[in-house]
C-alpha atoms as a PDB file:
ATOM      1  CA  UNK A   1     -37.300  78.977   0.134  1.00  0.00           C
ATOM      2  CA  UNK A   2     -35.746  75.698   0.237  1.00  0.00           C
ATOM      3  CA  UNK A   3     -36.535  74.199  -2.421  1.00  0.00           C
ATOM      4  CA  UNK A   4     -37.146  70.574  -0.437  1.00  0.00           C
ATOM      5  CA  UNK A   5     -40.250  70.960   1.113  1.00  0.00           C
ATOM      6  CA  UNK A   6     -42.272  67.851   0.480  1.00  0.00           C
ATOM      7  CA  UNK A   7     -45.688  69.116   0.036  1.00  0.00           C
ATOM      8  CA  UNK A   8     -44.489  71.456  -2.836  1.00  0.00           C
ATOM      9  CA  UNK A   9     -42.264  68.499  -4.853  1.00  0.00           C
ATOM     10  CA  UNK A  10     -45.051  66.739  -5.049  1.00  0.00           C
ATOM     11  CA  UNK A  11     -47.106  69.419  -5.988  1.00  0.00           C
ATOM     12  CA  UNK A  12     -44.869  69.923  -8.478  1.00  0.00           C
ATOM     13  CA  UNK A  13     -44.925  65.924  -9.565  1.00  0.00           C
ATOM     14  CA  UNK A  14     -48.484  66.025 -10.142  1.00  0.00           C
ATOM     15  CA  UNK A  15     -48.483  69.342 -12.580  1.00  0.00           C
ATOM     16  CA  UNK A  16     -45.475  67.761 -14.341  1.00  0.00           C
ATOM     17  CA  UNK A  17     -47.855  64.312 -14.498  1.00  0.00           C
ATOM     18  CA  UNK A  18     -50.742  66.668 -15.816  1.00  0.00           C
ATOM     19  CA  UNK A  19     -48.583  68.032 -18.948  1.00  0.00           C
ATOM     20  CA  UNK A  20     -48.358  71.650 -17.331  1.00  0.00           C
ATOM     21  CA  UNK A  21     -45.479  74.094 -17.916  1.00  0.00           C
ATOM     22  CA  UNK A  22     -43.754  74.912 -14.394  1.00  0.00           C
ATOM     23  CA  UNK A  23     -41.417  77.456 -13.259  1.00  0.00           C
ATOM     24  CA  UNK A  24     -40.381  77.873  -9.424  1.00  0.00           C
ATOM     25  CA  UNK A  25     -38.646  81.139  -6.823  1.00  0.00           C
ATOM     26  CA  UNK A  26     -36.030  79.268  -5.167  1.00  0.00           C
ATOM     27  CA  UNK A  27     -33.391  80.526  -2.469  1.00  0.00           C
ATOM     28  CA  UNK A  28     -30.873  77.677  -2.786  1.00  0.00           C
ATOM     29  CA  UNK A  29     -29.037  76.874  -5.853  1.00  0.00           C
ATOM     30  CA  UNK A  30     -29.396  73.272  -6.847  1.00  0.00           C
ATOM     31  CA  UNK A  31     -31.992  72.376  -5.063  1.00  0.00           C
ATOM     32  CA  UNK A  32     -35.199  69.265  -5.873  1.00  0.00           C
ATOM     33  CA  UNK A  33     -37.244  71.867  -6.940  1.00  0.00           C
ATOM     34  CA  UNK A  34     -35.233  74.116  -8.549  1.00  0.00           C
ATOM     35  CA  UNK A  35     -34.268  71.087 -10.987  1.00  0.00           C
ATOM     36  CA  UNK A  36     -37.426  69.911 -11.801  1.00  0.00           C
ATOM     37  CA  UNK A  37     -39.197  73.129 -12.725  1.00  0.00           C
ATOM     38  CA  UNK A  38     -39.249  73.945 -16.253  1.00  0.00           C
ATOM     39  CA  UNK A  39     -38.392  77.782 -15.565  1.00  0.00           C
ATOM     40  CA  UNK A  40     -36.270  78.719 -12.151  1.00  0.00           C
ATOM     41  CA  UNK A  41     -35.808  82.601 -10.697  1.00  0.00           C
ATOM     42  CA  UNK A  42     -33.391  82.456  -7.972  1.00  0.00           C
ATOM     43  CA  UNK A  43     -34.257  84.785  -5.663  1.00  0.00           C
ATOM     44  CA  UNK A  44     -30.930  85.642  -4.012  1.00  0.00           C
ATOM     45  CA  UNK A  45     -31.445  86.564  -0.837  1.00  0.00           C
ATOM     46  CA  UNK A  46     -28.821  84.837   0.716  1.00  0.00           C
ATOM     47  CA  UNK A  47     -28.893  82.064   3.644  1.00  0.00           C
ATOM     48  CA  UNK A  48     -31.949  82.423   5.403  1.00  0.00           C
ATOM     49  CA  UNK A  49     -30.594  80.614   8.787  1.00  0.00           C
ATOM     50  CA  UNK A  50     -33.533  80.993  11.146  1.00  0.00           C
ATOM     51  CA  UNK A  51     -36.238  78.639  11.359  1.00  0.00           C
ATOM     52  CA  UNK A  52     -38.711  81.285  10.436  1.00  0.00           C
ATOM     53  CA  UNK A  53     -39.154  82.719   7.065  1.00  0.00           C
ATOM     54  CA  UNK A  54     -38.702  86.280   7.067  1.00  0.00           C
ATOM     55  CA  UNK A  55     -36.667  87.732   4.368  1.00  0.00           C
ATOM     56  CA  UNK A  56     -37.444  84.693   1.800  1.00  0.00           C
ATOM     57  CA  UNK A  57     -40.903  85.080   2.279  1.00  0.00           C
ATOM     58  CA  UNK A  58     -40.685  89.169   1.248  1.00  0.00           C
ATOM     59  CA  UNK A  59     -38.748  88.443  -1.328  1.00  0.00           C
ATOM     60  CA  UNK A  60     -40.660  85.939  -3.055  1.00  0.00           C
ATOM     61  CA  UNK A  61     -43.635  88.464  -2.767  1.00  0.00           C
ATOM     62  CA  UNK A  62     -41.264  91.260  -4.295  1.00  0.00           C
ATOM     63  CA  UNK A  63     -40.528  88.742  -6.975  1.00  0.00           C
ATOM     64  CA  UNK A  64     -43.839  88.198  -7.950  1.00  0.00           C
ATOM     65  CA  UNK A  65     -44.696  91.714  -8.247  1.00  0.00           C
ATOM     66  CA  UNK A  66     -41.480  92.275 -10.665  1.00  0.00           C
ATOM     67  CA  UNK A  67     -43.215  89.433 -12.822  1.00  0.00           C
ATOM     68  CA  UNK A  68     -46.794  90.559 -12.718  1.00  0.00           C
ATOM     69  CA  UNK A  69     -45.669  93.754 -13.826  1.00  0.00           C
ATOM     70  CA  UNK A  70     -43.813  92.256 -16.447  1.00  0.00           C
ATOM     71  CA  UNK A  71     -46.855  90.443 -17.459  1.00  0.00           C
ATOM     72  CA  UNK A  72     -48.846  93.765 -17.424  1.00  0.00           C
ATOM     73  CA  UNK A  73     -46.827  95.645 -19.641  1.00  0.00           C
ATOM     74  CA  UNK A  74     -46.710  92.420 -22.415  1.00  0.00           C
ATOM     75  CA  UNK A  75     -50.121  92.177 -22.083  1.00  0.00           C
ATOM     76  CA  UNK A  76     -50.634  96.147 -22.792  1.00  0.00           C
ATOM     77  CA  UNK A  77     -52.187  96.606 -19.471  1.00  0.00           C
ATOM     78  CA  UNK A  78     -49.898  99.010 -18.351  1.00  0.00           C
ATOM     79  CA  UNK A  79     -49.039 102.373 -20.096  1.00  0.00           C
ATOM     80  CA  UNK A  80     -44.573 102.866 -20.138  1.00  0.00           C
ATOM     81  CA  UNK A  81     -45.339 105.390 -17.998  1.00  0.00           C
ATOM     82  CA  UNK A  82     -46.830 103.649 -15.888  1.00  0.00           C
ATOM     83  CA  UNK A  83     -44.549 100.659 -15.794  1.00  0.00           C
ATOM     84  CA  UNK A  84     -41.209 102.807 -15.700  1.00  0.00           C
ATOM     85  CA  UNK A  85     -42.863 104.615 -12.732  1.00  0.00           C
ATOM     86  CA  UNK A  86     -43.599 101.349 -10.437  1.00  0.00           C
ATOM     87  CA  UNK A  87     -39.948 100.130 -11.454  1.00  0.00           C
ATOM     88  CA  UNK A  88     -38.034 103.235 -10.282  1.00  0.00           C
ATOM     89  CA  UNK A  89     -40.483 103.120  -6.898  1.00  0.00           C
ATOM     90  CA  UNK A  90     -39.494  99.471  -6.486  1.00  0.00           C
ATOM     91  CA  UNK A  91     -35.501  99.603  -7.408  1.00  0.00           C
ATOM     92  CA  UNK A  92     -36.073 102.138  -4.359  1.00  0.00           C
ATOM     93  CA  UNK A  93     -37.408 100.294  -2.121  1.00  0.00           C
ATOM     94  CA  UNK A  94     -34.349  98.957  -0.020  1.00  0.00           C
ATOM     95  CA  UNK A  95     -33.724 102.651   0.878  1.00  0.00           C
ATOM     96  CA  UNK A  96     -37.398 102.778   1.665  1.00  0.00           C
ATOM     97  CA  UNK A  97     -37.393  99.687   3.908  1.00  0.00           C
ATOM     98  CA  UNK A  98     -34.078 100.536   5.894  1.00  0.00           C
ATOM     99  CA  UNK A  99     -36.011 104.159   6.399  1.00  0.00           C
ATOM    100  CA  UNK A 100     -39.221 102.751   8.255  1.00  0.00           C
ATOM    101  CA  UNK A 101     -36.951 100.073  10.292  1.00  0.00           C
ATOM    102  CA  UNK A 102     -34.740 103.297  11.640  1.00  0.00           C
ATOM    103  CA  UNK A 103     -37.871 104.915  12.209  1.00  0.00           C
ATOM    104  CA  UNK A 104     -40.341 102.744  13.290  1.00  0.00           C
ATOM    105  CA  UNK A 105     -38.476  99.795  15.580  1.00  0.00           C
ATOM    106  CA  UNK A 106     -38.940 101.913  18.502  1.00  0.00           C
ATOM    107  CA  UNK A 107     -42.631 102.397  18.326  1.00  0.00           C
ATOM    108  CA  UNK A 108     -43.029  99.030  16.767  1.00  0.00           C
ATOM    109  CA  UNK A 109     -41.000  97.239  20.037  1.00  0.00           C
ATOM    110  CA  UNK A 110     -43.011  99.341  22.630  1.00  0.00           C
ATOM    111  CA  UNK A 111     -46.285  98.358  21.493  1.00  0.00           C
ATOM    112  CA  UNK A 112     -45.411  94.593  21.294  1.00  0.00           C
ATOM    113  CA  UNK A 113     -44.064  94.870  24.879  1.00  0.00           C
ATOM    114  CA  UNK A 114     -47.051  96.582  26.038  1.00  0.00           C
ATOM    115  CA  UNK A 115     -49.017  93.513  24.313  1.00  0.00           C
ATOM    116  CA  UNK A 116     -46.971  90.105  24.421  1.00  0.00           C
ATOM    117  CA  UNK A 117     -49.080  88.691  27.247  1.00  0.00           C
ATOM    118  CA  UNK A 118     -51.937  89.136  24.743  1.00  0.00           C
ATOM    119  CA  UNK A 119     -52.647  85.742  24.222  1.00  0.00           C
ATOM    120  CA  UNK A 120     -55.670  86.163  21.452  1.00  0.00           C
ATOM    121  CA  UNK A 121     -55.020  88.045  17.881  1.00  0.00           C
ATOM    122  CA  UNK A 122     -56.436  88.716  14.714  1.00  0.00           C
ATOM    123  CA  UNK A 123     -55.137  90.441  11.606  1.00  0.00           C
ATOM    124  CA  UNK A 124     -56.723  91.623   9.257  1.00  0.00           C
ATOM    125  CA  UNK A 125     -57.074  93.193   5.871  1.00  0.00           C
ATOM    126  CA  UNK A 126     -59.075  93.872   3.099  1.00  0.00           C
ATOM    127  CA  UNK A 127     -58.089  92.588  -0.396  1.00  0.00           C
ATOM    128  CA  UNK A 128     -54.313  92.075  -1.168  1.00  0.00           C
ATOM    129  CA  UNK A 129     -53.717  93.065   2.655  1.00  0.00           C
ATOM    130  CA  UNK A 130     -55.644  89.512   3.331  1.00  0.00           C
ATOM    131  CA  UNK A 131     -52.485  87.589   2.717  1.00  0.00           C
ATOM    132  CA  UNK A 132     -50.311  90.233   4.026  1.00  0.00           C
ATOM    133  CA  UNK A 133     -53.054  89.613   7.460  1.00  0.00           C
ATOM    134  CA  UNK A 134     -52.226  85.575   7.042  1.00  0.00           C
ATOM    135  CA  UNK A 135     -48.652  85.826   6.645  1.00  0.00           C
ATOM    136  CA  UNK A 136     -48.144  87.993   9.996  1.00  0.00           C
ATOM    137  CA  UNK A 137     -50.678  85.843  11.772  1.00  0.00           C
ATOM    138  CA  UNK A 138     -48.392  83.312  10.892  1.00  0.00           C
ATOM    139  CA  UNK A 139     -45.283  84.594  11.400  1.00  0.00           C
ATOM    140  CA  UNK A 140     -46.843  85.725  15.429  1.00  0.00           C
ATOM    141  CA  UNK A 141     -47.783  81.846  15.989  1.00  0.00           C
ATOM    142  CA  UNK A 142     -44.409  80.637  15.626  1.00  0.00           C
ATOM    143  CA  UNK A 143     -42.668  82.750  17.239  1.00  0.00           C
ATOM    144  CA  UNK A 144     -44.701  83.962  20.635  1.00  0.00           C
ATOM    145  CA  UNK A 145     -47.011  80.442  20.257  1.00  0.00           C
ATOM    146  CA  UNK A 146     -49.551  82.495  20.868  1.00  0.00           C
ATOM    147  CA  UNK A 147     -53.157  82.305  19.183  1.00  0.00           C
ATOM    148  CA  UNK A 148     -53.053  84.891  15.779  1.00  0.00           C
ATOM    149  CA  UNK A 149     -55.568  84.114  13.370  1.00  0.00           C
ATOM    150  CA  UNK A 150     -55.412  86.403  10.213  1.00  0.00           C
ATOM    151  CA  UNK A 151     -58.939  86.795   8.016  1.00  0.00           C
ATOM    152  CA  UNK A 152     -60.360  89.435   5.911  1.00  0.00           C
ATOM    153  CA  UNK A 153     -61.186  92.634   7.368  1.00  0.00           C
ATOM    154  CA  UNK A 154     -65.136  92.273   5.935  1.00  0.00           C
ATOM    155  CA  UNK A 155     -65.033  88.949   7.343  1.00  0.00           C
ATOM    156  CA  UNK A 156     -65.935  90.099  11.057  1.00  0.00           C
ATOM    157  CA  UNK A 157     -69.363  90.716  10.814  1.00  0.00           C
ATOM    158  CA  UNK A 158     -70.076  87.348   9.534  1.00  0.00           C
ATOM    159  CA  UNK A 159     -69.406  85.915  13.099  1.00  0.00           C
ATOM    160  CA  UNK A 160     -66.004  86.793  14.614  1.00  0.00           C
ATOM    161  CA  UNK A 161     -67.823  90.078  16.128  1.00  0.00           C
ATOM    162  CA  UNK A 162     -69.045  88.000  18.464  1.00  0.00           C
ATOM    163  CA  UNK A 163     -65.391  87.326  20.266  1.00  0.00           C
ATOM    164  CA  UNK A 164     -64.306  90.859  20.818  1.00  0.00           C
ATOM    165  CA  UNK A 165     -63.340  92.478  23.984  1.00  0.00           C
ATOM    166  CA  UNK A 166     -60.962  93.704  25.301  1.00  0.00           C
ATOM    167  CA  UNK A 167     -58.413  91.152  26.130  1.00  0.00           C
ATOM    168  CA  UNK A 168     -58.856  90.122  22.157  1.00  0.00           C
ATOM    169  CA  UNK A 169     -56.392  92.530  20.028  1.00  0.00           C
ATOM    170  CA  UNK A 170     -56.838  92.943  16.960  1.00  0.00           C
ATOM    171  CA  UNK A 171     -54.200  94.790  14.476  1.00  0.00           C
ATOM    172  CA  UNK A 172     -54.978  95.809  10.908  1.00  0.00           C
ATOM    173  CA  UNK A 173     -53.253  96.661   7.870  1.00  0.00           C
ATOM    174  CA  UNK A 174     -54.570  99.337   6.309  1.00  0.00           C
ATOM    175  CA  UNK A 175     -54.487 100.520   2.738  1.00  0.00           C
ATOM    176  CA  UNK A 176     -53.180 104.092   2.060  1.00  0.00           C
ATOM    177  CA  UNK A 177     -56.031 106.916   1.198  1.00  0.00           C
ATOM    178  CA  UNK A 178     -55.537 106.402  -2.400  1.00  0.00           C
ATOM    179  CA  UNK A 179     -56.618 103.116  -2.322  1.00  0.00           C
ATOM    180  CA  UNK A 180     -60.295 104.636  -1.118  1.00  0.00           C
ATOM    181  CA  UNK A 181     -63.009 101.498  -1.762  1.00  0.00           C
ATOM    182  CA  UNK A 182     -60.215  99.384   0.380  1.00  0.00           C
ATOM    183  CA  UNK A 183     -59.407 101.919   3.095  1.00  0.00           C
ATOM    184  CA  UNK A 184     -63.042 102.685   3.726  1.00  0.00           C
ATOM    185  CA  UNK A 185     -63.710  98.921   4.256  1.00  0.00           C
ATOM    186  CA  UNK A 186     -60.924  98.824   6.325  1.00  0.00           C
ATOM    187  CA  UNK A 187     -61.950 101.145   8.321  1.00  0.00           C
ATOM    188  CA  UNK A 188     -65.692 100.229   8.621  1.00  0.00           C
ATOM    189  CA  UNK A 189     -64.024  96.870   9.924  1.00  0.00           C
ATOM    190  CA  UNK A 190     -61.836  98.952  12.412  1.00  0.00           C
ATOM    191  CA  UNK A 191     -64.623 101.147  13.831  1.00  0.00           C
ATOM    192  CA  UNK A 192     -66.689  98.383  13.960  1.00  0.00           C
ATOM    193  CA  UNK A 193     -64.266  96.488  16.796  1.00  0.00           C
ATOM    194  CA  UNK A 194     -63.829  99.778  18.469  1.00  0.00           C
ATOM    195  CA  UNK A 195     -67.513 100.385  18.966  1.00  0.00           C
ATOM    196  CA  UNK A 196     -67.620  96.913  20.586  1.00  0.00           C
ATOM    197  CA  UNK A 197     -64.787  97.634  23.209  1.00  0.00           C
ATOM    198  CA  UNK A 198     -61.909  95.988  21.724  1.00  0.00           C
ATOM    199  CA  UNK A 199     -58.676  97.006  21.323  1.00  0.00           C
ATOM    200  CA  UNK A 200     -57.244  98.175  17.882  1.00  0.00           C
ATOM    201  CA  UNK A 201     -53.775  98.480  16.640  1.00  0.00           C
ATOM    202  CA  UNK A 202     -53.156  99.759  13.353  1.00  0.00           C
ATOM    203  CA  UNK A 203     -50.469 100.056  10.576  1.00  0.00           C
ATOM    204  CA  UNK A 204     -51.446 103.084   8.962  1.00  0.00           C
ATOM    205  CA  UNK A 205     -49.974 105.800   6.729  1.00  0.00           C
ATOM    206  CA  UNK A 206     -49.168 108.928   7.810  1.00  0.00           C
ATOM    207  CA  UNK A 207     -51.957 111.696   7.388  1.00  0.00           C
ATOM    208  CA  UNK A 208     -54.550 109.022   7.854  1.00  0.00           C
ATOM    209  CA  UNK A 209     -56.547 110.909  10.671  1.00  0.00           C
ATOM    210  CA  UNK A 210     -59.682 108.440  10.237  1.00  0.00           C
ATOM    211  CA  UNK A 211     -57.429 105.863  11.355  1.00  0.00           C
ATOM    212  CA  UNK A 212     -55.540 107.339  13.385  1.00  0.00           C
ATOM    213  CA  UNK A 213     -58.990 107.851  15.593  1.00  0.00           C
ATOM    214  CA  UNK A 214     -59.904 104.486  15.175  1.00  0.00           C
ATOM    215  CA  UNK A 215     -56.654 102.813  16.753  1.00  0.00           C
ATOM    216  CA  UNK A 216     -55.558 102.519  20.354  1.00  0.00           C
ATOM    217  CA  UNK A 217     -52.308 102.027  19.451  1.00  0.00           C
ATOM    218  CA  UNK A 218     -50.093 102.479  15.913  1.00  0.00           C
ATOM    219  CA  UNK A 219     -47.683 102.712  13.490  1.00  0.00           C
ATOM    220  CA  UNK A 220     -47.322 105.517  11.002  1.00  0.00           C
ATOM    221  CA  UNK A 221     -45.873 104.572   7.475  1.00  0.00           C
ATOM    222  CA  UNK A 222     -44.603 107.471   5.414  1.00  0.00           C
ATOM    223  CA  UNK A 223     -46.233 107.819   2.499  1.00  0.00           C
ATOM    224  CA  UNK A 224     -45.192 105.329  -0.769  1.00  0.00           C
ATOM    225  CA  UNK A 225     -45.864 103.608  -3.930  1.00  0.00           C
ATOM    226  CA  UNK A 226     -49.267 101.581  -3.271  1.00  0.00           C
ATOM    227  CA  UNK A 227     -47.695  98.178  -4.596  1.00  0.00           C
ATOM    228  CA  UNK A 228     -44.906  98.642  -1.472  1.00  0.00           C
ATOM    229  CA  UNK A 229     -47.414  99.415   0.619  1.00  0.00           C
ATOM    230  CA  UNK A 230     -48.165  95.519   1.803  1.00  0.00           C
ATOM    231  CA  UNK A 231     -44.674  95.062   1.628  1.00  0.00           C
ATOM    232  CA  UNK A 232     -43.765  97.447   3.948  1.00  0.00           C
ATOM    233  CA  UNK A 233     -46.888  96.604   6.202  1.00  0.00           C
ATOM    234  CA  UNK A 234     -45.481  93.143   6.401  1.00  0.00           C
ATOM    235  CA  UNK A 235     -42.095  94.197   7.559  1.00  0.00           C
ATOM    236  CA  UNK A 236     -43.625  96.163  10.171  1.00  0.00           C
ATOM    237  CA  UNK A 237     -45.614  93.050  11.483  1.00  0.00           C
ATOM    238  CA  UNK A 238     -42.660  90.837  11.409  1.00  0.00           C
ATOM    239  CA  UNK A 239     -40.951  93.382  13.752  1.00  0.00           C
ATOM    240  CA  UNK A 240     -43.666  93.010  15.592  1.00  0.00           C
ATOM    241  CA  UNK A 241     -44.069  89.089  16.690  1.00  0.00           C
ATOM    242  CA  UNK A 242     -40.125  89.291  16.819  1.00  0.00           C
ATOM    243  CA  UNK A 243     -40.191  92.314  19.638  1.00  0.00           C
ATOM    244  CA  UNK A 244     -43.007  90.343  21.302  1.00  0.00           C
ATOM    245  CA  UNK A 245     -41.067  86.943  21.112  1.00  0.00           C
ATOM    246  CA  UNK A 246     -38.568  88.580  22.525  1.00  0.00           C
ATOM    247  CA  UNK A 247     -39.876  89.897  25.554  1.00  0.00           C
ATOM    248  CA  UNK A 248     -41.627  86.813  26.426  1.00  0.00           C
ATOM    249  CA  UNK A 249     -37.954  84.648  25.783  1.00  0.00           C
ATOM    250  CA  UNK A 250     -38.692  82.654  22.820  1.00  0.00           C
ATOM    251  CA  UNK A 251     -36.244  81.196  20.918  1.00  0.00           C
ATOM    252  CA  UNK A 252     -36.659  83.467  17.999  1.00  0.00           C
ATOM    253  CA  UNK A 253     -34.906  81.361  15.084  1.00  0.00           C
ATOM    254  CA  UNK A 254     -35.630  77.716  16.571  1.00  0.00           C
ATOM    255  CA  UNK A 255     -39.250  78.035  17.521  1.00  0.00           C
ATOM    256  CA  UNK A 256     -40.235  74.745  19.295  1.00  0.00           C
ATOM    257  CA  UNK A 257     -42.076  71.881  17.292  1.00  0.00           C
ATOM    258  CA  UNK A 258     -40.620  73.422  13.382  1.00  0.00           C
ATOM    259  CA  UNK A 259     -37.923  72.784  11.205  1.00  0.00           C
ATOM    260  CA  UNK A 260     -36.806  74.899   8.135  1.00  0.00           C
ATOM    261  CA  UNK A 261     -37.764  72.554   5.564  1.00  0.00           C
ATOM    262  CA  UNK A 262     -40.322  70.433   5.843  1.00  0.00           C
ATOM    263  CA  UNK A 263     -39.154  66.747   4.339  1.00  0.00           C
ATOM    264  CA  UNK A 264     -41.507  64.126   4.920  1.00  0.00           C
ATOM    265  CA  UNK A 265     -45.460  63.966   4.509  1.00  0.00           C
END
């Protein structure tokens, strides 16, 4: 969100060097990046002060879902319809996110209390709820400094099985019904830990009795567009390693060992 970081300037050397067009999401006006890109969106979100990306990091993803629809409907992938629908969801979303933080801190907080001396995680998803699994395994390392390693959901059977217990939590993001070939993997995944003793947490969607069986422990999402749906998830799980940071006295915004921007190689 900086705009500084010196991994993606030079990144952003080499394409230049290579003849490629580049454009950038920046969160600080007038920054390296932002004035050697060929194309610049400024996200505007405002100073991010602590350490940890939280609100930068949601927007950026917000930002490139406003562009691949964009891209969809120039391409004629996407019917008006269609497109006008997902834009009226999305302008809506705001009011959508300050509903689930009213609703859901509380349950969100007691479950991270009951589980911040959990010292082994994984996160998972299936699909685009991969990266949403990486980016709140992240976000749980630097804040508790506890282990969090996010994969995809199918992954476990390929050799992580072989860890689970139940001191080793794992918490999964799972799709909403309508997304059915991704939910039922999901869930295979999730039953699959549970038949092997381990604990589950889930971030489900309300009316989702499969996984509401399959979980220990969870949060209910109301119901919503499927592209908020990671979005939301992701909020939730930042909630999450903050409530357990919390409880175990972290310093939330100046985790130990990081810096905001990362400047030298």
């Amino acid at each position: 969100q900086s705009g500084e970081t010196f991994d993606t300037k030079t990144s952003q050397e080499y394409a230049k060097i290579s003849g490629a067009q580049t454009a950038a999401i920046v969160n600080v006006m007038g920054s390296a990046i932002s004035m050697m890109v060929d194309n610049v969106i400024m996200q505007g979100s405002g100073p991010e002060i602590c350490v940890v990306s939280t609100k930068a990091a949601l927007a950026q993803t917000f930002i490139m879902l406003r562009v691949a629809l964009e891209l969809g409907m120039m391409k004629g992938c996407l019917t008006q319809d269609v497109y006008q629908k997902h834009q009226e969801d999305l302008e809506l979303f705001p009011e959508l996110v300050q509903q689930i933080l009213n609703e859901q801190s509380g349950f969100v907080r007691n479950i991270a209390r009951d589980t911040s001396h959990v010292e082994h995680w994984l996160f998972l998803g299936c699909d685009i709820y991969y990266p949403v699994a990486m980016e709140s395994a992240l976000k749980m390392k630097e804040v508790t400094y506890q282990h969090a390693e996010g994969m995809p959901a199918g992954f476990l059977k390929h050799g992580t099985l072989s860890m689970v217990e139940k001191a080793l939590h794992s918490l999964f993001f799972v799709p909403p019904m309508g997304q059915k070939v991704l939910h039922d993997r999901t869930l295979i995944a999730m039953e699959q830990v549970k038949a092997r003793g381990g604990t589950v947490i889930g971030i489900i969607f309300q009316g989702d009795e499969r996984a509401l069986a399959a979980c220990d422990q969870v949060v209910e999402l109301p119901e919503m567009n499927l592209l908020c749906a990671p979005l939301a998830q992701m909020i939730m799980a930042q909630m999450f390693a903050y409530y357990a940071a919390l409880d175990l006295g972290r310093n939330i915004d100046k985790p130990r060992n990081l810096a905001k921007s990362v400047t030298v190689g």
